[in-house]
N, C-alpha and C. Protein backbone atom coordinates (compact mmCIF):
# COMPACT_ATOMS: atom_id res chain seq x y z
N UNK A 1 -14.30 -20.13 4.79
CA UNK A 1 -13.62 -18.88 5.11
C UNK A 1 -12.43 -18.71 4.18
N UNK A 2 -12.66 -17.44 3.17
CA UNK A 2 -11.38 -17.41 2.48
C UNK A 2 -10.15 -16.66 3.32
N UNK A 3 -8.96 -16.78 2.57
CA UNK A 3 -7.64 -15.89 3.45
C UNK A 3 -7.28 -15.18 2.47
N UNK A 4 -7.45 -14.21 3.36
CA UNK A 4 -6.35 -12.65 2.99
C UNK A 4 -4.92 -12.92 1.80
N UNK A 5 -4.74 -12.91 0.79
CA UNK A 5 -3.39 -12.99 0.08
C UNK A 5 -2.39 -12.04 0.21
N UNK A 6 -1.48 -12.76 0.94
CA UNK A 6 -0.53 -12.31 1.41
C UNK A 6 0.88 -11.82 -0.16
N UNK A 7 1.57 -10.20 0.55
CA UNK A 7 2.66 -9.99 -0.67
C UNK A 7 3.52 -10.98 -0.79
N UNK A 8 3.44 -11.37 -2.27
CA UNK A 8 4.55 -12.83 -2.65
C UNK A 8 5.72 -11.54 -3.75
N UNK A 9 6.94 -11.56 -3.43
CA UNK A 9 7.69 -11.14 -4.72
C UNK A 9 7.97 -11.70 -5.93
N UNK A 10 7.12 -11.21 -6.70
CA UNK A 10 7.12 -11.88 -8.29
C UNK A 10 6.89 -11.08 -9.17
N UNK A 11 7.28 -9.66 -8.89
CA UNK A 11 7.06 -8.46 -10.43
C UNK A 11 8.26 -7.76 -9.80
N UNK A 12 8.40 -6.99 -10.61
CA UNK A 12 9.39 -6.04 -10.90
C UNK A 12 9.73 -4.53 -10.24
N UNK A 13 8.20 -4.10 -9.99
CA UNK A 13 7.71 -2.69 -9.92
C UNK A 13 6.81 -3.46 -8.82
N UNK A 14 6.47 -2.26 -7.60
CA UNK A 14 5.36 -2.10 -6.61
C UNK A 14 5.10 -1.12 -6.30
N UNK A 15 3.41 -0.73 -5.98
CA UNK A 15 3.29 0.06 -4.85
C UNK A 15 2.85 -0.62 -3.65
N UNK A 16 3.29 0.41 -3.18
CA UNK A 16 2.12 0.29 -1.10
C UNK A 16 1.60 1.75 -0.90
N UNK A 17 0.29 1.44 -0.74
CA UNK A 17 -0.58 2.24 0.27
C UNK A 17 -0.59 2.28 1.46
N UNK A 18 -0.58 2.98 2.03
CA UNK A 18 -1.33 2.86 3.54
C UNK A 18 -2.26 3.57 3.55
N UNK A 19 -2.99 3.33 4.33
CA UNK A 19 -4.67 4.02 4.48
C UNK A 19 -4.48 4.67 6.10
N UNK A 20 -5.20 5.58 6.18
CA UNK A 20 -5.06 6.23 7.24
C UNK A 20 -6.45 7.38 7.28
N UNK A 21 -6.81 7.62 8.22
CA UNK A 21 -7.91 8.88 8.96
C UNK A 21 -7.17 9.78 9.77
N UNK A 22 -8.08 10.43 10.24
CA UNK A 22 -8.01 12.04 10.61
C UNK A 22 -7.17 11.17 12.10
N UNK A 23 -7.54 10.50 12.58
CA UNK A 23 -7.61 10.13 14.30
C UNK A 23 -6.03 9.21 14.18
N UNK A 24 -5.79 8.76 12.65
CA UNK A 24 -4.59 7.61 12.58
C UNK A 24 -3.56 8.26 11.75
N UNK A 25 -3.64 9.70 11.24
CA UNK A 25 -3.04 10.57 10.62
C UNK A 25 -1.58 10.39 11.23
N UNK A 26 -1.27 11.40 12.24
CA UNK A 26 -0.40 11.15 12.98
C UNK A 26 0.78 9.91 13.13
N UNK A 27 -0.03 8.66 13.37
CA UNK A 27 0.96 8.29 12.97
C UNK A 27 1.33 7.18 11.72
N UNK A 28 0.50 7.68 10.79
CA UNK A 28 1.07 6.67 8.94
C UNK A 28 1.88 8.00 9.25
N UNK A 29 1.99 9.39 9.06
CA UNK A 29 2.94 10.02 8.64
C UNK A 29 4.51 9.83 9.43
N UNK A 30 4.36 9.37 10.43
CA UNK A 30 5.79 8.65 11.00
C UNK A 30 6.35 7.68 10.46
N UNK A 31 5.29 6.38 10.27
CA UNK A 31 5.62 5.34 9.15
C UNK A 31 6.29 5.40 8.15
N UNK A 32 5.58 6.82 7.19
CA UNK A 32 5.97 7.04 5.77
C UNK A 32 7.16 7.65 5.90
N UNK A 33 7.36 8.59 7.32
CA UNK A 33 9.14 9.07 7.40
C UNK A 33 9.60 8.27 7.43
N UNK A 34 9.88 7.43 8.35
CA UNK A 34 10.73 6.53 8.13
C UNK A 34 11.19 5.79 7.23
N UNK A 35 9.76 4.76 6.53
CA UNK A 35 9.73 4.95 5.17
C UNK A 35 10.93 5.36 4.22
N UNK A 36 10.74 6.65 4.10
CA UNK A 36 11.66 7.76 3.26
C UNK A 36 12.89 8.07 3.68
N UNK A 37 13.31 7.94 4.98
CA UNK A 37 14.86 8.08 5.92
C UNK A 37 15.45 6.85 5.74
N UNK A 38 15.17 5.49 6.18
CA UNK A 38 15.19 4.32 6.13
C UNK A 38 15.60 3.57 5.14
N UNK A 39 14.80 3.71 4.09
CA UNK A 39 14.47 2.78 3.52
C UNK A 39 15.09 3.54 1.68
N UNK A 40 15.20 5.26 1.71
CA UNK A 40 15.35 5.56 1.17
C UNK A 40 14.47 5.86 -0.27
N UNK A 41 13.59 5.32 -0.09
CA UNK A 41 12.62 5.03 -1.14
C UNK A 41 11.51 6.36 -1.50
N UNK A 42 10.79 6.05 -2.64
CA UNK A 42 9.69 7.48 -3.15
C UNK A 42 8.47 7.25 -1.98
N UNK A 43 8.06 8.09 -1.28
CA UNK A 43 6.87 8.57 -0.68
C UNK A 43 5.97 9.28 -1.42
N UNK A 44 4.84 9.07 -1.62
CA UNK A 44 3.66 9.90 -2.63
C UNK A 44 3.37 11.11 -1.53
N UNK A 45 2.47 11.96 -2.22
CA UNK A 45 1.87 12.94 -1.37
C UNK A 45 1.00 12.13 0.04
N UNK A 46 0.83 12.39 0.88
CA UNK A 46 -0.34 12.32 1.68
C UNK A 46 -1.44 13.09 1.64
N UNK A 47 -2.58 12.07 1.27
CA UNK A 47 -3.92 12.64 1.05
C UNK A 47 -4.65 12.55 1.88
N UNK A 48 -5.23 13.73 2.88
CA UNK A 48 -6.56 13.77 3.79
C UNK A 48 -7.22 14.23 2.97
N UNK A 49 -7.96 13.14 1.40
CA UNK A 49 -9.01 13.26 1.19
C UNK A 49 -8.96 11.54 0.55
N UNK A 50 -9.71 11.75 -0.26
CA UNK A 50 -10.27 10.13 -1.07
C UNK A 50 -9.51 10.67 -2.47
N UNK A 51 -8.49 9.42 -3.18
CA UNK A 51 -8.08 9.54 -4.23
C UNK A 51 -7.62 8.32 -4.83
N UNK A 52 -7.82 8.22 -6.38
CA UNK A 52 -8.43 6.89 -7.11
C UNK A 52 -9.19 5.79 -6.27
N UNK A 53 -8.79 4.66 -6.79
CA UNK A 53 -9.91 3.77 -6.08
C UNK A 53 -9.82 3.24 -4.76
N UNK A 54 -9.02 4.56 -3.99
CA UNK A 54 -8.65 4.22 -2.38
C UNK A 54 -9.72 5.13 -1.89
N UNK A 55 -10.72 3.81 -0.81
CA UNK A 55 -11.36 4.34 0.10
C UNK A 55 -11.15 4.66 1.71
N UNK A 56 -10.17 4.94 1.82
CA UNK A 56 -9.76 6.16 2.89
C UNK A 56 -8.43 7.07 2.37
N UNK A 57 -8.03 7.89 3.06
CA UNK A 57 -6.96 9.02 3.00
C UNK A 57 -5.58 7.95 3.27
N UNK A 58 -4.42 8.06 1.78
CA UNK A 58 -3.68 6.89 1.87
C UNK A 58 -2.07 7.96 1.34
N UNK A 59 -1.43 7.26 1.03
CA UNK A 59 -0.50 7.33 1.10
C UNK A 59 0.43 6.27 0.11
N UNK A 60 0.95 6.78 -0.87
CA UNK A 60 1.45 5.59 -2.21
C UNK A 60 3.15 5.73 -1.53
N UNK A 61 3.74 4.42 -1.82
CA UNK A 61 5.23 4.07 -1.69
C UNK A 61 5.27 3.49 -2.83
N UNK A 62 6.36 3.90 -3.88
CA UNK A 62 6.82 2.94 -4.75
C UNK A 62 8.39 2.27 -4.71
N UNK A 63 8.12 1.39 -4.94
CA UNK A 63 9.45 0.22 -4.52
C UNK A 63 9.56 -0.64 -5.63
N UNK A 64 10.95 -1.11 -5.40
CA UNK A 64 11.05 -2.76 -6.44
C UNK A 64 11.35 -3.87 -6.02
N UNK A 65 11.28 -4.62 -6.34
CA UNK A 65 11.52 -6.35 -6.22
C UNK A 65 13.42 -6.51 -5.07
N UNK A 66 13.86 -5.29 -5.25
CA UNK A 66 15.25 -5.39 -4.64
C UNK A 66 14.93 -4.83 -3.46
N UNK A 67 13.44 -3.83 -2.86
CA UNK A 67 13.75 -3.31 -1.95
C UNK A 67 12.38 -4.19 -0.95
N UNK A 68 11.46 -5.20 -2.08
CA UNK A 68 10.33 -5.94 -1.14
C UNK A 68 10.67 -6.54 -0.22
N UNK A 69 11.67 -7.59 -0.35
CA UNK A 69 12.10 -8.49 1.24
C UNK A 69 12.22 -7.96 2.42
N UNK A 70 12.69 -6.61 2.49
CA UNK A 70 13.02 -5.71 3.54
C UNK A 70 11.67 -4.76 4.01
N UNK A 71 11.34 -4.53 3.15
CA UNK A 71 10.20 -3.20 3.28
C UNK A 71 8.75 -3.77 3.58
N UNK A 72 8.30 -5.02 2.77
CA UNK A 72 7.00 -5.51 3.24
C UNK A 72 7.21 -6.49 4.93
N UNK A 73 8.22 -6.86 5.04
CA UNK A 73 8.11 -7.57 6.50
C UNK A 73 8.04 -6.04 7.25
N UNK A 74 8.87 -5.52 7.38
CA UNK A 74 8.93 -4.09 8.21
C UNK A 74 7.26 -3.36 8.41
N UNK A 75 7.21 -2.90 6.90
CA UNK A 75 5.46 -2.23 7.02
C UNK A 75 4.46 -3.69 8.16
N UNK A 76 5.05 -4.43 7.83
CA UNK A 76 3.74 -5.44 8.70
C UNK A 76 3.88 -5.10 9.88
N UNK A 77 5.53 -5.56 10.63
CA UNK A 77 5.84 -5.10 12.10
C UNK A 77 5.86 -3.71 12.38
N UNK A 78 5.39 -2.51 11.48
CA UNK A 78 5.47 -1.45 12.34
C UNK A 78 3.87 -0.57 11.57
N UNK A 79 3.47 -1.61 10.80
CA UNK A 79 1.86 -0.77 10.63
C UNK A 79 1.12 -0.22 11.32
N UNK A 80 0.97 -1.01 12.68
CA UNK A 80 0.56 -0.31 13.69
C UNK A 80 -1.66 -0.82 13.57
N UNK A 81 -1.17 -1.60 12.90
CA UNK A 81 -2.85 -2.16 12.73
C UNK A 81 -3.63 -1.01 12.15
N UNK A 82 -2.57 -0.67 10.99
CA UNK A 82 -3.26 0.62 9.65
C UNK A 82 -3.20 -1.03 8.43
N UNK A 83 -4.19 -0.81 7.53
CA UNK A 83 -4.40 -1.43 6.33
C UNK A 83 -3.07 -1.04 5.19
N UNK A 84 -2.67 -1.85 4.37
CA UNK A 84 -1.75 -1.34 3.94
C UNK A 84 -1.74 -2.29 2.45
N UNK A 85 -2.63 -1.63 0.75
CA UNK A 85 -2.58 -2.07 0.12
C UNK A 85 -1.29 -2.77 -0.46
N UNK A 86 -0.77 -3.89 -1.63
CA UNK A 86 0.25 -4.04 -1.63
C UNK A 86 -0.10 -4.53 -3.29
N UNK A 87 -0.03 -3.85 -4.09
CA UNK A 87 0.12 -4.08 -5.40
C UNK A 87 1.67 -3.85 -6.68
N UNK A 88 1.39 -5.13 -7.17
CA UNK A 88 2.56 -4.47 -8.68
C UNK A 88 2.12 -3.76 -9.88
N UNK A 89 2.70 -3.10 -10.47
CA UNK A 89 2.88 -2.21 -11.39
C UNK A 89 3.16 -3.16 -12.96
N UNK A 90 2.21 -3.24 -13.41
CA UNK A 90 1.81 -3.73 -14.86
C UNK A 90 1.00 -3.17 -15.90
N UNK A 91 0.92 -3.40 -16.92
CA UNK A 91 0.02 -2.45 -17.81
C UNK A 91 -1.12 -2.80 -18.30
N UNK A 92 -1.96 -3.26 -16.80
CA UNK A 92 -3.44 -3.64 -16.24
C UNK A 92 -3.74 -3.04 -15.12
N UNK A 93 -4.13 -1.53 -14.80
CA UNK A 93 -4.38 -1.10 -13.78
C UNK A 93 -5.36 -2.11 -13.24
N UNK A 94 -6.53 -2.13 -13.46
CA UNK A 94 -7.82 -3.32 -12.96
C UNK A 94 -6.91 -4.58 -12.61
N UNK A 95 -6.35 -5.11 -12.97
CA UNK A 95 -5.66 -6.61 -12.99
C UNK A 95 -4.84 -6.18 -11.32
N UNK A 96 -4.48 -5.33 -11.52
CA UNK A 96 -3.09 -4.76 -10.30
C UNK A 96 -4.11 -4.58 -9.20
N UNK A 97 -5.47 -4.10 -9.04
CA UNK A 97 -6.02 -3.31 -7.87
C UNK A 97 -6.54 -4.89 -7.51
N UNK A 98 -7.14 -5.68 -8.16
CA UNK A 98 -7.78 -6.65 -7.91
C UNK A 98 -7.28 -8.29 -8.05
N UNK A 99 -6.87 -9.01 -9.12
CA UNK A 99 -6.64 -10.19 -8.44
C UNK A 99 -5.29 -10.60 -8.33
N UNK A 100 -4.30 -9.13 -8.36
CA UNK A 100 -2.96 -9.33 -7.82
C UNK A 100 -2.57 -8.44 -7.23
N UNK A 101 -3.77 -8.00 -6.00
CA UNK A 101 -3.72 -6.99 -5.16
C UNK A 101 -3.45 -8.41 -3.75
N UNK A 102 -2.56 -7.49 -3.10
CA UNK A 102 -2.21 -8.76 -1.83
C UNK A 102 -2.69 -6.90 -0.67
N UNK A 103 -2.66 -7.75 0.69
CA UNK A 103 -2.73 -7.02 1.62
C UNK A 103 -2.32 -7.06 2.51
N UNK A 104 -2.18 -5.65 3.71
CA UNK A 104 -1.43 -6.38 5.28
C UNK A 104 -2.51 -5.97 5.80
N UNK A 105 -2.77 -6.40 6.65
CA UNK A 105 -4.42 -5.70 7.51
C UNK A 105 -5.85 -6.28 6.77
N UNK A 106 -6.62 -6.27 7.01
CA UNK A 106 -8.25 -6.06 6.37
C UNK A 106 -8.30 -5.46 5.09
N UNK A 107 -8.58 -6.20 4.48
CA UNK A 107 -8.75 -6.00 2.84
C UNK A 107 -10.02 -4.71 3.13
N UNK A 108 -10.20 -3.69 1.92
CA UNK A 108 -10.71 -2.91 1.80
C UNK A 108 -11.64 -2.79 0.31
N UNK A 109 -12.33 -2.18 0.43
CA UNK A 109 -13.61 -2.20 -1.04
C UNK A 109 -12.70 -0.78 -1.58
N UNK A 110 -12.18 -1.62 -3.02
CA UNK A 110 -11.57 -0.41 -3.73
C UNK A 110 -12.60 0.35 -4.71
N UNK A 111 -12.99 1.52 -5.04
CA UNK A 111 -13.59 2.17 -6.17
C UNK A 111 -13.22 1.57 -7.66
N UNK A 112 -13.57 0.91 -8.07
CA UNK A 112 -12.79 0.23 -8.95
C UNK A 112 -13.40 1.14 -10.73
N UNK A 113 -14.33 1.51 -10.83
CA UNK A 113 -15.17 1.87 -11.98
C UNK A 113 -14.14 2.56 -12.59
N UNK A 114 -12.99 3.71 -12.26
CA UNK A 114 -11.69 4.28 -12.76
C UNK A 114 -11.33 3.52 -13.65
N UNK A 115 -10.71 2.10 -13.27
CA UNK A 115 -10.18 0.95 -13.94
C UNK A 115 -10.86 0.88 -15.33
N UNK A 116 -12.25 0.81 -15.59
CA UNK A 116 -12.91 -0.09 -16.45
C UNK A 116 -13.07 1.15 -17.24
């Protein structure tokens, strides 16, 4: 049985996703306020559709290495048992989605063919 890789801080630049549906809509968009009140940080658009190699309707946060200690324990205790990608920002999109992609929740099958 392999394990889930958990966010370690060791880059510079991050995003977070959260993934969310029609039925869990409601509340990532409370998350992501807060998020944005809180935490002060960039909120992406919210998408109720499919966009890049995210397979459900997600939601991008970008953060840095000064704001991870605070922001990835928090997203865990208030995810709410939503998936919540957790990648850094390097100039290897493919490298970033996949083997230094960490997660909170159930890893997810990314669209990856974009990448390549």
């Amino acid at each position: 049985m392999s394990s889930i890789a958990r966010p370690v801080n060791s880059h510079q630049h991050y995003h977070a996703h959260l993934y969310y549906n029609s039925q869990t809509q409601p509340m990532a968009l409370q998350i992501l306020q807060t998020v944005a009140d809180e935490f002060c940080l960039k909120v992406g658009n919210r998408h109720a559709k499919l966009v890049g190699p995210h397979p459900q309707w997600s939601c991008q946060i970008s953060f840095n290495s000064s704001d991870f200690d605070q922001l990835i324990p928090w997203l865990e205790a208030h995810r709410n048992g939503l998936t919540v990608l957790v990648h850094p920002l390097t100039d290897n999109d493919l490298r970033d989605h996949t083997e230094l992609a960490t997660w909170l929740g159930e890893p997810a099958d990314l669209a990856l063919d974009l990448f390549r």
